[in-house]
Protein backbone atom coordinates (compact mmCIF):
# COMPACT_ATOMS: atom_id res chain seq x y z
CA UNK A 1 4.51 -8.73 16.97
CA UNK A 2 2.98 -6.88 13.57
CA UNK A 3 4.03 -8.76 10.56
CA UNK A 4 6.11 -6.94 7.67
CA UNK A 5 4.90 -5.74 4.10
CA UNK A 6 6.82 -4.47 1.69
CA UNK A 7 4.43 -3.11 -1.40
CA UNK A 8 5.83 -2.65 -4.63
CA UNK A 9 3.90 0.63 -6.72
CA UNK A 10 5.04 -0.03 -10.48
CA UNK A 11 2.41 3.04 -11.46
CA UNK A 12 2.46 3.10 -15.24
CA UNK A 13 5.47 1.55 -15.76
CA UNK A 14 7.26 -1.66 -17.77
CA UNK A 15 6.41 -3.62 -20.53
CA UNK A 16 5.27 -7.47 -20.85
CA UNK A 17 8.75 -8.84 -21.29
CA UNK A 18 10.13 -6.33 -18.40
CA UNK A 19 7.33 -7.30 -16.18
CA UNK A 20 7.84 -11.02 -16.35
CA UNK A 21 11.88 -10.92 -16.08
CA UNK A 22 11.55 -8.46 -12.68
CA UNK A 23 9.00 -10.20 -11.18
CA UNK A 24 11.12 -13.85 -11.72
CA UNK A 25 14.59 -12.39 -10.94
CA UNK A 26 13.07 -11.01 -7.44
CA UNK A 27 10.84 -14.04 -6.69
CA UNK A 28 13.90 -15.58 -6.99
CA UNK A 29 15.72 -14.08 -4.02
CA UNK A 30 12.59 -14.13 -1.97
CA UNK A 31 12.99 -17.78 -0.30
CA UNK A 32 14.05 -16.31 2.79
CA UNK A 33 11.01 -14.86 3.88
CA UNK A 34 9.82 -15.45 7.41
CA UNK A 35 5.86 -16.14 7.89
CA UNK A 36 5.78 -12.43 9.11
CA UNK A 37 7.02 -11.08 5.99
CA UNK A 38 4.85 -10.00 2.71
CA UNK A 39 5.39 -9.14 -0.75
CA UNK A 40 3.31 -7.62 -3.21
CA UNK A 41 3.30 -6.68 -6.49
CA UNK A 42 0.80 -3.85 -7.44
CA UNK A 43 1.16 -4.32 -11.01
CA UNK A 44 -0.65 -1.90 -14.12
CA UNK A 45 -4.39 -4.04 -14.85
CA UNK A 46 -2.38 -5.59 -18.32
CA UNK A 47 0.19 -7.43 -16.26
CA UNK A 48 -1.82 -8.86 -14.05
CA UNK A 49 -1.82 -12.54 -15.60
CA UNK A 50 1.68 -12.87 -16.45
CA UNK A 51 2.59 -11.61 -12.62
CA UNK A 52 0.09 -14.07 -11.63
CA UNK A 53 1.48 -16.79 -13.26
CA UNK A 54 4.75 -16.38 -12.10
CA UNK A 55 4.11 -16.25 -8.70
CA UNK A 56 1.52 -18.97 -8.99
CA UNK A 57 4.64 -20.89 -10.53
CA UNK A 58 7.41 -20.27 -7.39
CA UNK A 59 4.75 -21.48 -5.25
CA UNK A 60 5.28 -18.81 -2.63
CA UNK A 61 2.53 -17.80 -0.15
CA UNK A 62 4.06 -14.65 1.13
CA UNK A 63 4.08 -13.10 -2.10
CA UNK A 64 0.73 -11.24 -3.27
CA UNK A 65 -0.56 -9.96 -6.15
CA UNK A 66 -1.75 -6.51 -6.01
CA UNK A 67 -3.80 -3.50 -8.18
CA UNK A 68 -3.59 -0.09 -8.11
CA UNK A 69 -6.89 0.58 -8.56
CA UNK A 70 -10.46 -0.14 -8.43
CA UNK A 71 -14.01 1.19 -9.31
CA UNK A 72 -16.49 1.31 -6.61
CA UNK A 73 -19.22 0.11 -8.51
CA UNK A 74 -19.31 -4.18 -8.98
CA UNK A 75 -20.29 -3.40 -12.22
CA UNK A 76 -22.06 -1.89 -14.94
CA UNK A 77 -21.46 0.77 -17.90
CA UNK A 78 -18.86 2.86 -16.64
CA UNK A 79 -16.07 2.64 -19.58
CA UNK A 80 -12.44 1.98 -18.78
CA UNK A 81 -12.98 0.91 -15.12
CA UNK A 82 -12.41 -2.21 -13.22
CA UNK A 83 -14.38 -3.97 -11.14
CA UNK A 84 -13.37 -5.73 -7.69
CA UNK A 85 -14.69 -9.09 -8.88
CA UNK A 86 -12.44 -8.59 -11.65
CA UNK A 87 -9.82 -8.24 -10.01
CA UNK A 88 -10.36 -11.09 -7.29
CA UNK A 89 -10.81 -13.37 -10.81
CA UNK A 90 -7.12 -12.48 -11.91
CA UNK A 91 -5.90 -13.73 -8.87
CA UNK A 92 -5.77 -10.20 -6.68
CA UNK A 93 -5.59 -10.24 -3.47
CA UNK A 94 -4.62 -6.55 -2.24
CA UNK A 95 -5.90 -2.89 -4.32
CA UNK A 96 -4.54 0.55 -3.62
CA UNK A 97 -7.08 2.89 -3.37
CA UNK A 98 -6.24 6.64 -2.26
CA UNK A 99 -3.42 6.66 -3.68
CA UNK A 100 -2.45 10.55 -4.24
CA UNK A 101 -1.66 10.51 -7.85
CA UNK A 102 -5.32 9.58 -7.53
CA UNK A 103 -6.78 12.14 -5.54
CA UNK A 104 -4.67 14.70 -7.10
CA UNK A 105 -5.09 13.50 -11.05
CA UNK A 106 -8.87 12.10 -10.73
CA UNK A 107 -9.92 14.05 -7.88
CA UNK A 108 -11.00 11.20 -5.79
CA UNK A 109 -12.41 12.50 -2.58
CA UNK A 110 -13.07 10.80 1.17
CA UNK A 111 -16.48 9.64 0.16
CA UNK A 112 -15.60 7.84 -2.80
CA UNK A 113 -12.56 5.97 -0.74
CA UNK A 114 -15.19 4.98 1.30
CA UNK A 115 -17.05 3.72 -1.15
CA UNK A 116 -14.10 1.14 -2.81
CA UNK A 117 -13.51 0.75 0.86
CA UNK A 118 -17.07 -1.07 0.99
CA UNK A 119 -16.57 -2.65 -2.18
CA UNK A 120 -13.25 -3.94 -1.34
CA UNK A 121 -14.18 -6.17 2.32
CA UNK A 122 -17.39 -7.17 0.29
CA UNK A 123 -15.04 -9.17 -2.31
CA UNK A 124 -12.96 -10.43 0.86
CA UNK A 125 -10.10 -8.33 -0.78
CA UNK A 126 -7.58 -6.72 1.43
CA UNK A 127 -7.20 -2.82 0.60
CA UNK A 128 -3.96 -0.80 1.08
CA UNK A 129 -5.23 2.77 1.82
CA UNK A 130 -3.19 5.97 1.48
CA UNK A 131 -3.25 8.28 3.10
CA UNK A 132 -0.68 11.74 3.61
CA UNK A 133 -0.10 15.45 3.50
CA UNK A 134 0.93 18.04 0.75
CA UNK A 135 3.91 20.29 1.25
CA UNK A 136 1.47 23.74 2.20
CA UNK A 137 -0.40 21.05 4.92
CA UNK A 138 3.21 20.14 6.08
CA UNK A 139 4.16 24.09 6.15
CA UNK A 140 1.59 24.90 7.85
CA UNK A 141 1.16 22.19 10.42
CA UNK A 142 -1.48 20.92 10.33
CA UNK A 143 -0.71 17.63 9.24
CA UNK A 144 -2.40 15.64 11.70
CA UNK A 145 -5.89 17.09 11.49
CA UNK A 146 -5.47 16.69 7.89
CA UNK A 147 -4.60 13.06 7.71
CA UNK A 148 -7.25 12.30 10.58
CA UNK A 149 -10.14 13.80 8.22
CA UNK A 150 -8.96 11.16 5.87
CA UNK A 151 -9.26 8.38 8.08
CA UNK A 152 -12.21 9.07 9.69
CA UNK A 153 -14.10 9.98 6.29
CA UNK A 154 -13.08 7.05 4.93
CA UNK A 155 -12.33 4.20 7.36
CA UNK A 156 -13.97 4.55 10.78
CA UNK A 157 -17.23 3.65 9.24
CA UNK A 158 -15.82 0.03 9.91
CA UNK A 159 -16.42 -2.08 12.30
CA UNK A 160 -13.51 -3.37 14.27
CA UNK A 161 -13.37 -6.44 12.41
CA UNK A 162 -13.58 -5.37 9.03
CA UNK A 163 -10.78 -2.94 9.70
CA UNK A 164 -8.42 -5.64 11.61
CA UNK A 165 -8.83 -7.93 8.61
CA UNK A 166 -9.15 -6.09 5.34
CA UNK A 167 -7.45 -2.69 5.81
CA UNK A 168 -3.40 -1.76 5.87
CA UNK A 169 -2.32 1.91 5.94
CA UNK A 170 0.07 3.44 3.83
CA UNK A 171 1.09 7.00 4.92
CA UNK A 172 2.78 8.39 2.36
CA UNK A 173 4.01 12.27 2.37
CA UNK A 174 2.75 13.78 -0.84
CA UNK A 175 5.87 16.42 -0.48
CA UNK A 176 8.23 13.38 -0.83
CA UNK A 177 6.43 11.27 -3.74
CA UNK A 178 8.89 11.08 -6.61
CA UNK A 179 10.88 13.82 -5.50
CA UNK A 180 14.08 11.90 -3.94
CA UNK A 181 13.07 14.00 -0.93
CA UNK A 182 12.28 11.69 2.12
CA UNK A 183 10.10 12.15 5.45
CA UNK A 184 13.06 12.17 8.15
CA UNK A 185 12.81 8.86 9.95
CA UNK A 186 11.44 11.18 13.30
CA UNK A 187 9.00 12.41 10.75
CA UNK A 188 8.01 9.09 9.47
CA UNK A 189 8.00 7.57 13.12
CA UNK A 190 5.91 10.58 14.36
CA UNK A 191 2.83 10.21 11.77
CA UNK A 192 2.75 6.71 12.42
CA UNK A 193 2.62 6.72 15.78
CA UNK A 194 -0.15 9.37 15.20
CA UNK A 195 -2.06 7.51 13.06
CA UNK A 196 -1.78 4.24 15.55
CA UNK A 197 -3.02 6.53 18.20
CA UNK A 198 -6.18 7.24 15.92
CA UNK A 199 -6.46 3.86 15.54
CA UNK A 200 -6.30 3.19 19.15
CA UNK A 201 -8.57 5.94 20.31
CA UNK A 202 -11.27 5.27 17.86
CA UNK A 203 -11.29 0.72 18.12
CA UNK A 204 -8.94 0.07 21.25
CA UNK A 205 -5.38 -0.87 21.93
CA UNK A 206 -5.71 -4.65 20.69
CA UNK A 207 -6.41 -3.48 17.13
CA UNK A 208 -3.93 -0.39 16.94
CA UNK A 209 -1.11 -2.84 17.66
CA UNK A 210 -2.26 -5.02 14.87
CA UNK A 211 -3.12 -2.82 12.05
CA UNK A 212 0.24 -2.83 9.18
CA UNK A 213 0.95 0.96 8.88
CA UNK A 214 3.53 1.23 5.80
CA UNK A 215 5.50 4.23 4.74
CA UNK A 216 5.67 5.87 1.19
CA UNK A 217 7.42 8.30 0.22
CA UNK A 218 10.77 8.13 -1.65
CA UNK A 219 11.64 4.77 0.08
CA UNK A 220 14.99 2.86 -1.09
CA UNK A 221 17.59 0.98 -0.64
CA UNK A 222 19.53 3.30 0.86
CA UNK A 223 17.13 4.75 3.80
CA UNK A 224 14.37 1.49 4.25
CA UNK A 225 15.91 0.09 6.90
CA UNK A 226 16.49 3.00 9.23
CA UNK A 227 12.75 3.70 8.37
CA UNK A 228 11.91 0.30 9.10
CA UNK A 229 13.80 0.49 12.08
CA UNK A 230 10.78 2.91 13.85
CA UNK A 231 8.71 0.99 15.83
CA UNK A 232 5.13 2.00 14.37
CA UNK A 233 6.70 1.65 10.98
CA UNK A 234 5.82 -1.40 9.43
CA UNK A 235 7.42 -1.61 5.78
CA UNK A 236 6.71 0.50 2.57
CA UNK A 237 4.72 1.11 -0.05
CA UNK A 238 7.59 1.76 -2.82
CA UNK A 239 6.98 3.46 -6.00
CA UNK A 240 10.31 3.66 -8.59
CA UNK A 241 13.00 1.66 -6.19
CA UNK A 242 10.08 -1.25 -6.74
CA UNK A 243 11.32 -0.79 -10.89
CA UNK A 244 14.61 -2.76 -10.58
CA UNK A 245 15.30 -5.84 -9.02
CA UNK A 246 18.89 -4.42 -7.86
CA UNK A 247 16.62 -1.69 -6.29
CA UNK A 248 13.48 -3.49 -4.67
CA UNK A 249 15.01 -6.34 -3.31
CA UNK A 250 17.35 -4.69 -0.46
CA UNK A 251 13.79 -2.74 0.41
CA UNK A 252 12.45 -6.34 0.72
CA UNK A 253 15.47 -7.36 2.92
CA UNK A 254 15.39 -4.13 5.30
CA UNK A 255 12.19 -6.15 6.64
CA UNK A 256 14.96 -8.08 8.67
């Protein structure tokens, strides 16, 4: 059986005080996780330490700290970027990358994915990769050959073991991304199964069944369990239900 994630996306979002207070009032309600269960916070670069702290301070080792972002270089003069090694300093342990506010705003293409990909495993980091459609892709159907180009170009230069141990999906539907619009949960279930079969086709059944695929895409309290529910569905990556503890924690709990 896959273990459970549940990713929370605060984008550009909350202040210091605001980050601290959600972060305690929903690590507070998180004692009933089950070894098979994850949380993370993907938290903006300035709230890194105080997130870190407080989960370093309720002791809990199924909750993560996360970034949403990362350069691919490990260092150097490029102004306003990140590093990996920074990162893994301030106590990260899972990045975004692909995200597609990224590709769309920043223009980040396959290639470059590839490259944080690289960077990513060589820090022993674990990377959450998105990857998903726009609406004209959807129209026109040819969703699957689009969201295979992104996996290939950017993933199935790994070996089998770099993949199983460093790399969860995140499909996310770019048509349902802050809209309040959601992927049907036949939708959801039918790109993941999809993208398993990729998976399986490419490194072989054993790994397919392993690899966390999560879903993103307007997922709340109100529709995460049904999507949950699907069997090649294996949590979310949540972007503004993730803002409110009222909000992110019955996400968390659909994971039972």
């Amino acid at each position: 059986m896959r273990k459970k994630m549940v990713a929370g996306n605060w984008k550009m979002n909350l202040g210091m005080a605001e980050a601290k207070d959600l972060t305690e009032n929903i690590l507070k309600e998180c004692r009933s996780l089950s070894q098979d269960q994850l949380v993370v916070f993907c938290v903006p670069y300035i709230h890194l330490h105080t997130v870190a702290d407080v989960i370093a301070q309720a002791n809990h080792k199924q909750v993560k700290l996360g970034a949403q972002n990362c350069h691919d270089k490990q260092s150097g003069a490029y102004t306003g970027e990140i590093s990996a090694a920074m990162l893994k300093e301030c106590g990260v342990s899972h990045v975004i990358i692909g995200h597609s506010e990224r590709r769309q705003y920043f223009h980040e293409s396959n290639e470059f994915l590839k490259a944080k990909t690289n960077t990513l495993i060589a820090q022993s980091m674990q990377v959450i990769f998105c990857c998903g459609e726009p609406l004209e892709i959807r129209n026109a159907g040819t969703q699957n050959e689009y969201v295979a180009d992104q996996l290939k170009e950017s993933l199935f230069h790994l070996s089998a073991a770099d993949l199983q141990g460093h790399i969860t999906i995140a499909y996310e539907p770019i048509w349902a991304i802050g809209t309040g619009v959601t992927a049907t949960t036949e939708q959801a279930q039918e790109m993941h199964f999809f993208i398993r079969g990729l998976l399986r086709a490419q490194y072989g059944n054993d790994l397919a069944d392993k690899i966390l695929i999560l879903y993103g895409g307007s997922c709340n309290a109100q529709n995460a369990q049904e999507l949950f529910a699907n069997p090649d569905v294996d949590g979310g990556l949540i972007g503004g239900a993730a803002l409110k503890a009222e909000t992110f924690l019955p996400v968390i709990q659909a994971m039972n």
